[in-house]
Each structure stands twice: as structure tokens, then as C-alpha cells.
C-alpha atoms as a PDB file:
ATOM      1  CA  UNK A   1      12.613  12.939   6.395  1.00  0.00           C
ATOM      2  CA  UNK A   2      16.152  13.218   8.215  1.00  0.00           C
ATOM      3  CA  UNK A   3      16.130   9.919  10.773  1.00  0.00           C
ATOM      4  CA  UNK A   4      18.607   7.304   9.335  1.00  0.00           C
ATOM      5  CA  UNK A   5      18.712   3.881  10.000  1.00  0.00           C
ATOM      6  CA  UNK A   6      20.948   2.413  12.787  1.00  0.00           C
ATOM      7  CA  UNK A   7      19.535  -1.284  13.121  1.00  0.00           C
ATOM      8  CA  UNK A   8      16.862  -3.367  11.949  1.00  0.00           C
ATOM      9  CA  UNK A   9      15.773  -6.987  12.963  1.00  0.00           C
ATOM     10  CA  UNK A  10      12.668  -8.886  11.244  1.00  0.00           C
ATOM     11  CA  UNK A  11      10.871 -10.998  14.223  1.00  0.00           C
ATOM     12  CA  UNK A  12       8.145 -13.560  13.647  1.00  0.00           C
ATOM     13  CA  UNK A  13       5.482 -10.785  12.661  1.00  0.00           C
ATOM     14  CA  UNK A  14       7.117  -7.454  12.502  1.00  0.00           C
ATOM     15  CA  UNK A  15      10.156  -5.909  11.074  1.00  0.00           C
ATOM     16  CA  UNK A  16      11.753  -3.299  13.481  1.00  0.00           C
ATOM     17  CA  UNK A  17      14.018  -0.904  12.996  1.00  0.00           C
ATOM     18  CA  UNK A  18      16.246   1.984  15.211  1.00  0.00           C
ATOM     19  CA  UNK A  19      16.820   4.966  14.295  1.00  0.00           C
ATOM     20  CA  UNK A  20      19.273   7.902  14.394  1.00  0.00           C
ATOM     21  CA  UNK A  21      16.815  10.464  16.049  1.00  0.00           C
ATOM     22  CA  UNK A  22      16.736   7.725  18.880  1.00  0.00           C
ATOM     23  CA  UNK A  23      13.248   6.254  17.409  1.00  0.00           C
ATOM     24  CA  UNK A  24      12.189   2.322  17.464  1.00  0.00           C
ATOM     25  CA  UNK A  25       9.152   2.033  14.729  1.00  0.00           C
ATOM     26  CA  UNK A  26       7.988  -1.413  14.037  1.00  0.00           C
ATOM     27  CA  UNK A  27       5.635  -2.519  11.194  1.00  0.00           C
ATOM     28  CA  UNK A  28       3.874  -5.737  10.468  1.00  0.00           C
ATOM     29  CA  UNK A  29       5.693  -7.872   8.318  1.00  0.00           C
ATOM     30  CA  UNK A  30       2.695  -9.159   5.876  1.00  0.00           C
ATOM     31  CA  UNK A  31       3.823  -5.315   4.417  1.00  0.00           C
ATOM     32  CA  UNK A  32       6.527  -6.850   2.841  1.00  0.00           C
ATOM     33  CA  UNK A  33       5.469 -10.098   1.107  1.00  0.00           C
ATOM     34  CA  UNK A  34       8.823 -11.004   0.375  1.00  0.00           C
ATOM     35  CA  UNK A  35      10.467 -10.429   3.989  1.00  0.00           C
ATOM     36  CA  UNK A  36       7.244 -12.363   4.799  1.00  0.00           C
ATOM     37  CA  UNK A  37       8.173 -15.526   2.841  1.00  0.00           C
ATOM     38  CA  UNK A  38      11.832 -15.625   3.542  1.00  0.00           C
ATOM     39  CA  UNK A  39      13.754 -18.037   5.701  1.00  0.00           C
ATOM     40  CA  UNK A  40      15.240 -16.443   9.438  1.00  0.00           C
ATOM     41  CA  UNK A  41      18.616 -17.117   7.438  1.00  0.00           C
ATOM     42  CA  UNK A  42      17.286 -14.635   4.421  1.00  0.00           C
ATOM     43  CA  UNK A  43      15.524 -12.602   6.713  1.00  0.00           C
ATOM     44  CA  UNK A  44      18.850 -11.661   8.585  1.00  0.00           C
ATOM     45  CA  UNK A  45      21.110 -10.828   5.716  1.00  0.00           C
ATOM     46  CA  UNK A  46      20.564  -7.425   5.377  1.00  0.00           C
ATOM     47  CA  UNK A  47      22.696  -4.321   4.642  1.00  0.00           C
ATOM     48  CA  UNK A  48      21.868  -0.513   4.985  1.00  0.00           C
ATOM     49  CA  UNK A  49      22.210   1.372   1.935  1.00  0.00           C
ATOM     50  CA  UNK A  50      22.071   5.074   0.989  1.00  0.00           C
ATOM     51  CA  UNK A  51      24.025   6.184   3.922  1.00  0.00           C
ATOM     52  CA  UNK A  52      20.984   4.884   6.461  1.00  0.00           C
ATOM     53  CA  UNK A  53      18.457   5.937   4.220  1.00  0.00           C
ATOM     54  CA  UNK A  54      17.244   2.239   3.560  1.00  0.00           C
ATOM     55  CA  UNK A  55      17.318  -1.467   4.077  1.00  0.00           C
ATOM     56  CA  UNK A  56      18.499  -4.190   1.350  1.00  0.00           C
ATOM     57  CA  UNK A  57      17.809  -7.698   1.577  1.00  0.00           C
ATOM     58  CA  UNK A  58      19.882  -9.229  -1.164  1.00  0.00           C
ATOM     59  CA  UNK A  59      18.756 -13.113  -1.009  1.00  0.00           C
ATOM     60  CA  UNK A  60      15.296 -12.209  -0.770  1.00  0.00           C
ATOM     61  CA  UNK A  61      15.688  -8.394  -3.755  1.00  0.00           C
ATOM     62  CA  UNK A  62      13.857  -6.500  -1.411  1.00  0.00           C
ATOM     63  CA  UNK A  63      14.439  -3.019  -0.771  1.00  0.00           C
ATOM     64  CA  UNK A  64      12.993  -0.486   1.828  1.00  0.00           C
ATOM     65  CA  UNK A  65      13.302   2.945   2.173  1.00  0.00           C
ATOM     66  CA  UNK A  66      13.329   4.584   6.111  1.00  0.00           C
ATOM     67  CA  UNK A  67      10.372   7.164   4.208  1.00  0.00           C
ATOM     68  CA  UNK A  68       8.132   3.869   3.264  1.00  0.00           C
ATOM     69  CA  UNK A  69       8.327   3.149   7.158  1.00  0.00           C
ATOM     70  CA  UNK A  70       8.090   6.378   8.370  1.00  0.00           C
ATOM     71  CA  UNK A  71       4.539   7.073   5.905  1.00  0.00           C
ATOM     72  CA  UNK A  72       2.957   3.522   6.719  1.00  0.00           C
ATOM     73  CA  UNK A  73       3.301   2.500   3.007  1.00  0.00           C
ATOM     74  CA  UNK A  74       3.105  -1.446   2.522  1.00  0.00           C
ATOM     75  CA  UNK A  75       5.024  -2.566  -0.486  1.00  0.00           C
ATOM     76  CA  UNK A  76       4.256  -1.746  -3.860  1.00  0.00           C
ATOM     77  CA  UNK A  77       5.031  -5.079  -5.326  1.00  0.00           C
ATOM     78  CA  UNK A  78       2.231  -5.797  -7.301  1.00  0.00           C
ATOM     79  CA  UNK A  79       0.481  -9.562  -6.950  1.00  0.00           C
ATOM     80  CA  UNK A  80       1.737 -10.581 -10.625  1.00  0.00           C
ATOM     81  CA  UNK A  81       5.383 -10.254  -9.608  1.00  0.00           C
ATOM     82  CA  UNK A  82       4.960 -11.377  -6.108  1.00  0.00           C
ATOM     83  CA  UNK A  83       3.226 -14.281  -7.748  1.00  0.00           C
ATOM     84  CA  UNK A  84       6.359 -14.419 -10.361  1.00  0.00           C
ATOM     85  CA  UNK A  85       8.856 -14.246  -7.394  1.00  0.00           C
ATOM     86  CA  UNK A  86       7.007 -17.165  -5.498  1.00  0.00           C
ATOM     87  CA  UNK A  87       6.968 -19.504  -8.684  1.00  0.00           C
ATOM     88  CA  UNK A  88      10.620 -18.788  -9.108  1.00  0.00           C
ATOM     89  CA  UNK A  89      11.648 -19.345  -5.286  1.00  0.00           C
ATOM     90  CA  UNK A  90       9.611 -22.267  -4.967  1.00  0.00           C
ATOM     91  CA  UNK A  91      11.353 -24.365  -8.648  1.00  0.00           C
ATOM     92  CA  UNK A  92      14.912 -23.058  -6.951  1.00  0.00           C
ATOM     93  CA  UNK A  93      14.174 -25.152  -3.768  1.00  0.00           C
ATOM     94  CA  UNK A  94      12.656 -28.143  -6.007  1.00  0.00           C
ATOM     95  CA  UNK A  95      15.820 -27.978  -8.175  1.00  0.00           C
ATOM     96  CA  UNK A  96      18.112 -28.161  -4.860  1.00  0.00           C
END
């Protein structure tokens, strides 16, 4: 697609990102179930990856691409893993 990312911040409702050709595109964050679910601390450790080409969030193993955005595609998780993901998240914080 040829815009990279610069910056990205995930507010109450909407993820947000900057990019290189000077663009600001923001998307609702029920999207991305897992952004969606995190904590402001999990939401804000993030990391570009792929030279700009996408976002990582490694406390929450969510990935997005700057395409994804671009296109309007939600993630692909499907509700059996998101379900999976949510069991496991919720016995860490039970075992804590």
C-alpha cells in the first residue's frame, strides 16, 4: 500500500494511528477484540514491526498490519480462540 506507520495510540474506543504519507486513520476498537479487552498498561506496550508495516502488541499477541487498517478489515480472530484467549487471561489474573 506504501504509507508506513509512524505512531499509534489506542484511546477508550478507537485505536489511531499516523502515518508516513502524513495520514491520521482511526478505527473502532471493538475491531480488535483483544486490544478491546486489554488493560491501558497492555494497551500501550506496543512496537512497530516490519519496518512500519505493522503494529505488535506483545502482552496482549495481537498483531496488525497498516493494509488491515487501510481496507477496513476487523480482525480475523475467530470467536473459538477469542473465547480460548479470554478463558486463559481471565485463570492468569485468578492465579495472581
Amino acid at each position: 500500500m506504501g504509507s508506513g506507520l509512524v505512531h499509534a495510540a489506542v484511546v477508550h474506543d478507537a485505536l489511531i494511528v499516523d502515518l508516513t504519507d502524513g495520514r491520521t486513520v482511526s478505527v473502532p476498537l471493538v475491531w480488535y477484540p483483544r486490544l478491546l479487552h486489554g488493560s491501558a498498561t497492555e494497551r500501550q506496550n506496543w512496537r512497530l514491526i516490519g519496518s512500519g508495516e505493522g503494529l505488535h502488541w506483545p502482552d496482549l499477541d495481537e498483531d496488525i498490519s497498516v493494509e488491515s487498517i487501510l481496507l477496513g478489515k476487523a480482525s480475523g480472530e475467530s470467536q473459538a480462540s477469542l473465547k480460548r484467549w479470554l478463558e486463559q487471561r481471565r485463570d492468569r489474573q485468578v492465579s495472581r
